[in-house]
N, C-alpha and C. Protein backbone atom coordinates (compact mmCIF):
# COMPACT_ATOMS: atom_id res chain seq x y z
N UNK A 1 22.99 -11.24 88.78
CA UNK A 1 23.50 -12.47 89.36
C UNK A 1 22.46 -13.01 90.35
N UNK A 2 22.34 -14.52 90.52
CA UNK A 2 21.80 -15.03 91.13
C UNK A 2 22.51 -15.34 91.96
N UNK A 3 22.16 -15.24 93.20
CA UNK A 3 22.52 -16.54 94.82
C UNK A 3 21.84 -17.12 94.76
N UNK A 4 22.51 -18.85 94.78
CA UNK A 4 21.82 -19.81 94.99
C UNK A 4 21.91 -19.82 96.78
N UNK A 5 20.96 -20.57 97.59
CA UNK A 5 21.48 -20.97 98.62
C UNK A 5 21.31 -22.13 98.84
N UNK A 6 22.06 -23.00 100.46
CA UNK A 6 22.35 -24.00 100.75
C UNK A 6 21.55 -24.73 99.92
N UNK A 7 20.04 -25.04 100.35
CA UNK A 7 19.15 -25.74 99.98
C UNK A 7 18.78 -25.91 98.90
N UNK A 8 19.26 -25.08 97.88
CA UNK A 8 19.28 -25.43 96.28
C UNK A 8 20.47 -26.48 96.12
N UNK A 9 21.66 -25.88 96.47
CA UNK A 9 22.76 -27.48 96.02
C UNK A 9 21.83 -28.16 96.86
N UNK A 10 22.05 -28.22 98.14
CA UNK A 10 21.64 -29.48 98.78
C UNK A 10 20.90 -30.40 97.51
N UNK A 11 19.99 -29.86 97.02
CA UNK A 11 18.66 -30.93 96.77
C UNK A 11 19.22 -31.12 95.54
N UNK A 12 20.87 -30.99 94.60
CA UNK A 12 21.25 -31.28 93.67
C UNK A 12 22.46 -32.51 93.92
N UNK A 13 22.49 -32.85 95.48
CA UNK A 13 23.03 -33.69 95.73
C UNK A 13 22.45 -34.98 95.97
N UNK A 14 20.92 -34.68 95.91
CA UNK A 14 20.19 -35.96 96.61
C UNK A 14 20.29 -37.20 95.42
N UNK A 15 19.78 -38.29 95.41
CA UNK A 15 19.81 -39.73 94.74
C UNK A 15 18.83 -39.29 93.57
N UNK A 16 17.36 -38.40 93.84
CA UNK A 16 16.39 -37.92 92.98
C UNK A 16 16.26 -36.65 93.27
N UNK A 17 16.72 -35.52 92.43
CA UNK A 17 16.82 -34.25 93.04
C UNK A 17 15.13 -33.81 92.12
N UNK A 18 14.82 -32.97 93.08
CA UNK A 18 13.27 -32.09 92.30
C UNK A 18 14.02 -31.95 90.63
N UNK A 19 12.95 -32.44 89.88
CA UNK A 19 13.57 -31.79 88.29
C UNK A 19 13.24 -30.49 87.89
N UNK A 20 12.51 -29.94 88.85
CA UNK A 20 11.99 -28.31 88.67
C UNK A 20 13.59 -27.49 88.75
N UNK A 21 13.64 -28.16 90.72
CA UNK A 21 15.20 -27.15 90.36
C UNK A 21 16.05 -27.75 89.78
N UNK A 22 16.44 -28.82 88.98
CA UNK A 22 17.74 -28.94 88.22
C UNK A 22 17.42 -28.34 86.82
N UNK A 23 15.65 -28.01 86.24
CA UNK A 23 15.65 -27.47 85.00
C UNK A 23 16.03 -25.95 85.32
N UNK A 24 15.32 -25.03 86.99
CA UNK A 24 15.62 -23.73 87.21
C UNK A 24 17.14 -23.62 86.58
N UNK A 25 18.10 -24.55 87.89
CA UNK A 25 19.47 -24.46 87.81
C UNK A 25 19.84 -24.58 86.08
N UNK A 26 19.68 -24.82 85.45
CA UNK A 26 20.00 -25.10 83.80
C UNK A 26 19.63 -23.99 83.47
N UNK A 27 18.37 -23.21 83.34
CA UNK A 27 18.65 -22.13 82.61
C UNK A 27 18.92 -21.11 82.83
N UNK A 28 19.25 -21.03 84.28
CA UNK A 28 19.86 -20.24 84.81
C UNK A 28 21.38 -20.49 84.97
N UNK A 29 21.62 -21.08 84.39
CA UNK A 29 23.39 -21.39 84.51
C UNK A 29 24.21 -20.13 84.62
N UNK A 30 24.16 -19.29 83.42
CA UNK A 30 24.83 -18.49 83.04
C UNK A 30 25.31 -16.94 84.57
N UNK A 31 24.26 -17.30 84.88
CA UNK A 31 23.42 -16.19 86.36
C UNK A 31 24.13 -16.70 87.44
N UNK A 32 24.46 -18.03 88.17
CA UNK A 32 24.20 -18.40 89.17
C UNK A 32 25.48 -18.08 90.04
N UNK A 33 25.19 -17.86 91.10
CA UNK A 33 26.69 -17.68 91.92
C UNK A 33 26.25 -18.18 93.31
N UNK A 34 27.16 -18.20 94.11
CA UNK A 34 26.77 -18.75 95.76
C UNK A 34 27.83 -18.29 96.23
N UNK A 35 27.66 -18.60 97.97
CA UNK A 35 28.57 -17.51 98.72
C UNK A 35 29.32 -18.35 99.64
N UNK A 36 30.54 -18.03 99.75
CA UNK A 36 31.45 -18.50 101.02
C UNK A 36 30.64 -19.32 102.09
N UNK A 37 29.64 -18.89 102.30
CA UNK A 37 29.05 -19.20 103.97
C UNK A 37 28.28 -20.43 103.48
N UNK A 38 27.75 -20.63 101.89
CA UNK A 38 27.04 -21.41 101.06
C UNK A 38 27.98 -22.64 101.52
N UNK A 39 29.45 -22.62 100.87
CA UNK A 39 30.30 -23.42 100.60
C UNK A 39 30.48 -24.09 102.14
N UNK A 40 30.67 -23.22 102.99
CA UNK A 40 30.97 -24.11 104.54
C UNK A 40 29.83 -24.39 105.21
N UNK A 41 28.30 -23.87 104.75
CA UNK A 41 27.56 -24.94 105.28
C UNK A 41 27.59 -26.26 104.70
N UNK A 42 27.49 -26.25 103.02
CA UNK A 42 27.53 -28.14 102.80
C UNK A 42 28.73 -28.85 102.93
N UNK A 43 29.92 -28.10 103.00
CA UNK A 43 30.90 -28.62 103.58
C UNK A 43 30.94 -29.72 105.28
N UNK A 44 30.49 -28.34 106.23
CA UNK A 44 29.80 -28.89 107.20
C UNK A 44 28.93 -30.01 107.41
N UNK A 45 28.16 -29.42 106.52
CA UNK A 45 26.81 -31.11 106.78
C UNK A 45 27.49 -32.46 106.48
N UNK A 46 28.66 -32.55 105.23
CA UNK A 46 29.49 -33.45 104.66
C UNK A 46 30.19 -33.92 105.97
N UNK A 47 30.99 -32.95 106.51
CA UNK A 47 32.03 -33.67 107.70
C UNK A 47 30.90 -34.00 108.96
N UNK A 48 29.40 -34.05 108.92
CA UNK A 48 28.48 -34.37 110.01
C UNK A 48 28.41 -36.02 109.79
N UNK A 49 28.79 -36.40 108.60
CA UNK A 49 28.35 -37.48 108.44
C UNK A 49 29.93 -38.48 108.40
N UNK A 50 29.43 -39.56 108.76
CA UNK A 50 30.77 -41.17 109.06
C UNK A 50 31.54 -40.57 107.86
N UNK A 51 32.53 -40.97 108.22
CA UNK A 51 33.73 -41.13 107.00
C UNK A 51 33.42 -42.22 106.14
N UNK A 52 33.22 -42.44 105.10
CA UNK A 52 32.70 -43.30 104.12
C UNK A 52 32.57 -42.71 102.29
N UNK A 53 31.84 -43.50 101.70
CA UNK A 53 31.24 -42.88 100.42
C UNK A 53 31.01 -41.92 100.36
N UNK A 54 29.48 -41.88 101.01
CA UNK A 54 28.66 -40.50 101.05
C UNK A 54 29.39 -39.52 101.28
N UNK A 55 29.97 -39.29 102.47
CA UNK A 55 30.96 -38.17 102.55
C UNK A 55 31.59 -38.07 101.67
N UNK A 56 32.43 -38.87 101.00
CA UNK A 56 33.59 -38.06 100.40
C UNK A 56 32.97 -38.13 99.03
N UNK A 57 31.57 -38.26 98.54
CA UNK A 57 31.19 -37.97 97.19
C UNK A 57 30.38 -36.64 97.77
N UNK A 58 29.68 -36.18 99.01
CA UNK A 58 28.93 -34.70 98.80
C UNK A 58 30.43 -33.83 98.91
N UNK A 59 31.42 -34.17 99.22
CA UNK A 59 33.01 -33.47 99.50
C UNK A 59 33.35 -32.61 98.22
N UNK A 60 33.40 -34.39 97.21
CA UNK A 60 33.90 -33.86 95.76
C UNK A 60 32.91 -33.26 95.27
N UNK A 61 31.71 -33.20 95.52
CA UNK A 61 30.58 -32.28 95.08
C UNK A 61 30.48 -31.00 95.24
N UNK A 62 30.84 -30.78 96.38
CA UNK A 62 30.93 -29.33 96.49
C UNK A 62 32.27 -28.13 96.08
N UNK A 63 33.68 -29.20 95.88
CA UNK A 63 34.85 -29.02 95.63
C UNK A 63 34.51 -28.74 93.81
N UNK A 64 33.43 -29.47 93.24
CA UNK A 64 32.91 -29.60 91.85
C UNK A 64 32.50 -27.93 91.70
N UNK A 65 32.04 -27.85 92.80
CA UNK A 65 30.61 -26.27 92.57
C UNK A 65 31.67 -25.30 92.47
N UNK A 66 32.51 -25.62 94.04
CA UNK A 66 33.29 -24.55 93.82
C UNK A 66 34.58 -23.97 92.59
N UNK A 67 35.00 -25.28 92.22
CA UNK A 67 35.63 -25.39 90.81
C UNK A 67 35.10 -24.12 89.44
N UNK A 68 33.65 -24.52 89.65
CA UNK A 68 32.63 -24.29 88.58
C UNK A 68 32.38 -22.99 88.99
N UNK A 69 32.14 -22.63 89.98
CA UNK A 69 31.58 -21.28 90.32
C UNK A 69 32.96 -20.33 90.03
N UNK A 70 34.18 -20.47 90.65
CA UNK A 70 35.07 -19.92 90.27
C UNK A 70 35.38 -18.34 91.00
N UNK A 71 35.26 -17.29 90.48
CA UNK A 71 35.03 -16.23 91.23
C UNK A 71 33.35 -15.81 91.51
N UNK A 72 32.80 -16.70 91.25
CA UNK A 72 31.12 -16.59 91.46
C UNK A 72 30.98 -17.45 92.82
N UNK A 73 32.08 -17.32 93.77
CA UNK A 73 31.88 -18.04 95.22
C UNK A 73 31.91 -16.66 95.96
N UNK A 74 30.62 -15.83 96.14
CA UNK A 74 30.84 -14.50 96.99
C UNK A 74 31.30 -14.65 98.67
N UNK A 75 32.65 -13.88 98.42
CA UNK A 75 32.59 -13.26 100.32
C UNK A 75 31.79 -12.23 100.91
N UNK A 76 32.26 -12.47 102.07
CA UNK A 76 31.41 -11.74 103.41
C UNK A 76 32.60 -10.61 103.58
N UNK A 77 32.02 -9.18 103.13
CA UNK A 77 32.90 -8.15 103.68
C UNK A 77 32.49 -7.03 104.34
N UNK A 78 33.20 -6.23 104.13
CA UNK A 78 33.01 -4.55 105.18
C UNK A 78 31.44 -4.44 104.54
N UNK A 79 31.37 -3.90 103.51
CA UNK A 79 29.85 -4.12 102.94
C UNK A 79 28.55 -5.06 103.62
N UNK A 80 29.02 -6.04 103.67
CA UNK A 80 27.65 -7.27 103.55
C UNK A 80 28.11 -7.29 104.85
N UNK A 81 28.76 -6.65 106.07
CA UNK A 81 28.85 -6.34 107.68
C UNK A 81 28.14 -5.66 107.69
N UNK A 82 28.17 -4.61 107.66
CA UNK A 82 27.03 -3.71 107.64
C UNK A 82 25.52 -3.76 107.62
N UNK A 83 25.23 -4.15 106.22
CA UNK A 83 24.26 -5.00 106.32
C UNK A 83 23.29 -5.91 106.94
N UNK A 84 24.68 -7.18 107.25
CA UNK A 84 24.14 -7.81 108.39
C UNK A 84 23.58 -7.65 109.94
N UNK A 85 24.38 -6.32 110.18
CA UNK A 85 24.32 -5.95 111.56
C UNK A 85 23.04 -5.27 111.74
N UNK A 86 22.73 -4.99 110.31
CA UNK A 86 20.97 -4.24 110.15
C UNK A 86 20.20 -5.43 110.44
N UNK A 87 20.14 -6.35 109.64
CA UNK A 87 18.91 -7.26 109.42
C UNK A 87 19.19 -8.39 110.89
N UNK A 88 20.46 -8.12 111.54
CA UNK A 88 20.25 -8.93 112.99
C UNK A 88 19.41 -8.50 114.01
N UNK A 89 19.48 -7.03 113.78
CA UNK A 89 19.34 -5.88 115.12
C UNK A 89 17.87 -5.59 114.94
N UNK A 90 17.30 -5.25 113.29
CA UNK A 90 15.66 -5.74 113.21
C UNK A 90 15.19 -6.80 113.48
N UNK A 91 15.53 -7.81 113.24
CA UNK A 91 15.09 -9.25 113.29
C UNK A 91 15.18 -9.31 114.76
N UNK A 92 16.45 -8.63 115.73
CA UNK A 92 16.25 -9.53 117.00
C UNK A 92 15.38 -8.10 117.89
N UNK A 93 15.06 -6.80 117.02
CA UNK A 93 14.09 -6.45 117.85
C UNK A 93 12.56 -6.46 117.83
N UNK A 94 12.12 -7.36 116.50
CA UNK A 94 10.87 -7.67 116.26
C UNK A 94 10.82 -9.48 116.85
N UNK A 95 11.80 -9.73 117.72
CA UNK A 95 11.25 -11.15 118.55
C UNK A 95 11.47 -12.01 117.31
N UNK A 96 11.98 -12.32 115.69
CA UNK A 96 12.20 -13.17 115.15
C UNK A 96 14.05 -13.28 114.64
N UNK A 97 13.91 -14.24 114.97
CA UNK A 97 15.63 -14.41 114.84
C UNK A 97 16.11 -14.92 113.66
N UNK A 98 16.95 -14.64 113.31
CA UNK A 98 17.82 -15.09 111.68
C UNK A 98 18.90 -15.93 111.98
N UNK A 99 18.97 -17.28 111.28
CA UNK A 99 20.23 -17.62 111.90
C UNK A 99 21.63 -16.61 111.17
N UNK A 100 22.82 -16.82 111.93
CA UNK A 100 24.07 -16.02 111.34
C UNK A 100 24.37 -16.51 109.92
N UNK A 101 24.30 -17.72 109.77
CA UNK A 101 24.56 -18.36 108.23
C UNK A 101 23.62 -17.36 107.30
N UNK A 102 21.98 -17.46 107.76
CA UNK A 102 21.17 -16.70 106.67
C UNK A 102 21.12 -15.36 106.80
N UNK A 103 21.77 -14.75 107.50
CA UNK A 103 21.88 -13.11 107.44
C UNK A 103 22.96 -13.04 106.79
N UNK A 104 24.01 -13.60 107.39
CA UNK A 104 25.27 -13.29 106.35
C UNK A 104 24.94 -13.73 105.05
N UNK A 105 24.35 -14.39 104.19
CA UNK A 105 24.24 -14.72 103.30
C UNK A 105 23.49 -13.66 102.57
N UNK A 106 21.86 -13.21 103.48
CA UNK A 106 21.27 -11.91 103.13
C UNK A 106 22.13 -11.06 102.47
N UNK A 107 22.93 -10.82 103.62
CA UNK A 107 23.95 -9.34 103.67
C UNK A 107 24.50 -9.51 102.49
N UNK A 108 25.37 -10.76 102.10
CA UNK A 108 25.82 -10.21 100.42
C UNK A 108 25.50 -9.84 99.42
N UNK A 109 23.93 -10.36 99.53
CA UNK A 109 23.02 -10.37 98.46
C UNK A 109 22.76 -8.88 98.52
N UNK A 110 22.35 -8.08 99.46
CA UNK A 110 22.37 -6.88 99.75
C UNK A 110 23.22 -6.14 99.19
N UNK A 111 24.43 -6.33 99.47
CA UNK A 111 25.67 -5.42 99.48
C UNK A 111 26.01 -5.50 97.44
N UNK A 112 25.54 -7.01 97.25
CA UNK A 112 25.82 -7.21 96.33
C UNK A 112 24.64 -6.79 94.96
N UNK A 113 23.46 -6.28 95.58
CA UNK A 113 22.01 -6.15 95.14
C UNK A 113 22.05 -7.54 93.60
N UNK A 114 22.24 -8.52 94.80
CA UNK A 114 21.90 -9.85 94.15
C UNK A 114 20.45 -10.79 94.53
N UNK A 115 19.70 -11.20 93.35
CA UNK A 115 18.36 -12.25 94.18
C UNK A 115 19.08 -13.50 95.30
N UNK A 116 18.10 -13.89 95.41
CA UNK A 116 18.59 -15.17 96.26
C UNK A 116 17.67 -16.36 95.55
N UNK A 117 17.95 -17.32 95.11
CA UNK A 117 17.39 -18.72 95.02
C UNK A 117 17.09 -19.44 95.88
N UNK A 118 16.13 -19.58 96.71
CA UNK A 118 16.03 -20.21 98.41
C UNK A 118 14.67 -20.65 98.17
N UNK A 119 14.41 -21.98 98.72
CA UNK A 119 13.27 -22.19 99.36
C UNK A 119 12.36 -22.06 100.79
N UNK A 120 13.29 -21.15 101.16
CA UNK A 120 13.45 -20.83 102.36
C UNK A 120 12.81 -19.37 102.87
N UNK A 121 12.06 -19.13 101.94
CA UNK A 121 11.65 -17.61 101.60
C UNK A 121 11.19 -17.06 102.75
N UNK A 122 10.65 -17.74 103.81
CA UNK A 122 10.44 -16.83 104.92
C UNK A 122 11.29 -16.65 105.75
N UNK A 123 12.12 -17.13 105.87
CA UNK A 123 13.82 -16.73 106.30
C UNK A 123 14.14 -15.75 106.00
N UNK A 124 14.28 -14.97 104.64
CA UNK A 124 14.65 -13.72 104.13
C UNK A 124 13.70 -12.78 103.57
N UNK A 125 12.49 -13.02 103.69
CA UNK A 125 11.33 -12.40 103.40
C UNK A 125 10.61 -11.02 103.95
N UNK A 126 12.02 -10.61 105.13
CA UNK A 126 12.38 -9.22 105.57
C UNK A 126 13.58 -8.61 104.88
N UNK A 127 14.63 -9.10 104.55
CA UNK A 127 15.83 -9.17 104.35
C UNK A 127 16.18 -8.12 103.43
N UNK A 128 15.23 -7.33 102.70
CA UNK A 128 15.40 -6.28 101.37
C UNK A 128 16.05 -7.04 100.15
N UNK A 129 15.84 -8.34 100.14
CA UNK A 129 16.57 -9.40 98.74
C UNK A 129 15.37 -9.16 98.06
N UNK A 130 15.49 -9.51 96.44
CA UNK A 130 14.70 -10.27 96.00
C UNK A 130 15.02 -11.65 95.43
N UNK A 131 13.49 -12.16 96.16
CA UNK A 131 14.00 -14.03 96.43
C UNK A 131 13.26 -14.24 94.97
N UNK A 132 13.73 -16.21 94.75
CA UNK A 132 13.70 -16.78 94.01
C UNK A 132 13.47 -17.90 94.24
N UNK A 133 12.10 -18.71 94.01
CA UNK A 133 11.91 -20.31 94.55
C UNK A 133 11.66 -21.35 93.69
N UNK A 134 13.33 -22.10 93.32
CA UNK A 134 13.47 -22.79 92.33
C UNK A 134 12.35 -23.94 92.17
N UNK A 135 11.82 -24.15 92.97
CA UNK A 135 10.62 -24.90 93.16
C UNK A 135 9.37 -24.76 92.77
N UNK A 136 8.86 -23.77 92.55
CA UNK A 136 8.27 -23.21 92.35
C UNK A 136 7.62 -23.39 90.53
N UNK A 137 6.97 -23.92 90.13
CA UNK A 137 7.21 -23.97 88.65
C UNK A 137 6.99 -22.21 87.90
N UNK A 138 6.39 -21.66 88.69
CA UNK A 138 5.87 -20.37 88.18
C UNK A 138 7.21 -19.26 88.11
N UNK A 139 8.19 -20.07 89.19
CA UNK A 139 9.58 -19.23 89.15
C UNK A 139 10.23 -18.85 87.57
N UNK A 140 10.58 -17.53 87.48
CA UNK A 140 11.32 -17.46 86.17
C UNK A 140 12.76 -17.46 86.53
């Protein structure tokens, strides 16, 4: 299984999304999953913005993913706690900090010994994942 993260939907919401990652996302369909913490960050960014269109089309967008993903929307549990409490306690004693969104997200991937899809690779590039950068054309 794949984790996608934030920044992969994100850039499947934009007006011209990269066609690299909407071809990644395609053939990787079958693979792809995302996590709870996935779902309430673009949720979040959605309610950052005026009440209008935009909002309530990235809304139904993500209400779309989650539809689609189905039981492929991973939680945060006793497992991926654990975890997390590792990659906080390294990270905050080597002076670089993780935000809580991307550790918890780590942590499932961990718990779950799932890749991650991120462009974000130096974010988790301690994390014991193996990443995935849909961007990337060389990405398989």
């Amino acid at each position: 299984m794949i984790v996608v993260d934030t920044n992969v939907f994100s850039e499947t919401l934009k007006s011209s999304p990269d066609e690299r990652v909407m071809r990644w996302l395609a053939r990787h369909a079958d693979e792809v999953a995302t996590t709870a913490i996935t779902v309430a960050e673009l949720r979040f960014g959605a309610f950052r913005l005026p009440e209008g269109q935009r909002r309530a089309a990235i809304l139904a967008a993500v209400d779309a993913l989650v539809d689609a993903a189905g039981e492929r929307v991973l939680a945060f549990d006793a497992t991926a706690a654990h975890h997390f409490a590792v990659l906080r306690a390294k990270r905050e004693a080597s002076g670089r900090i993780v935000s809580v969104e991307d550790a918890m997200i780590a942590a499932i991937c961990r718990a779950g010994s799932h890749r991650l899809a991120t462009r974000n690779l130096r974010d988790f590039d301690d994390a014991g994942v193996d990443l995935v950068n849909p961007w990337e054309a060389s990405t398989p």
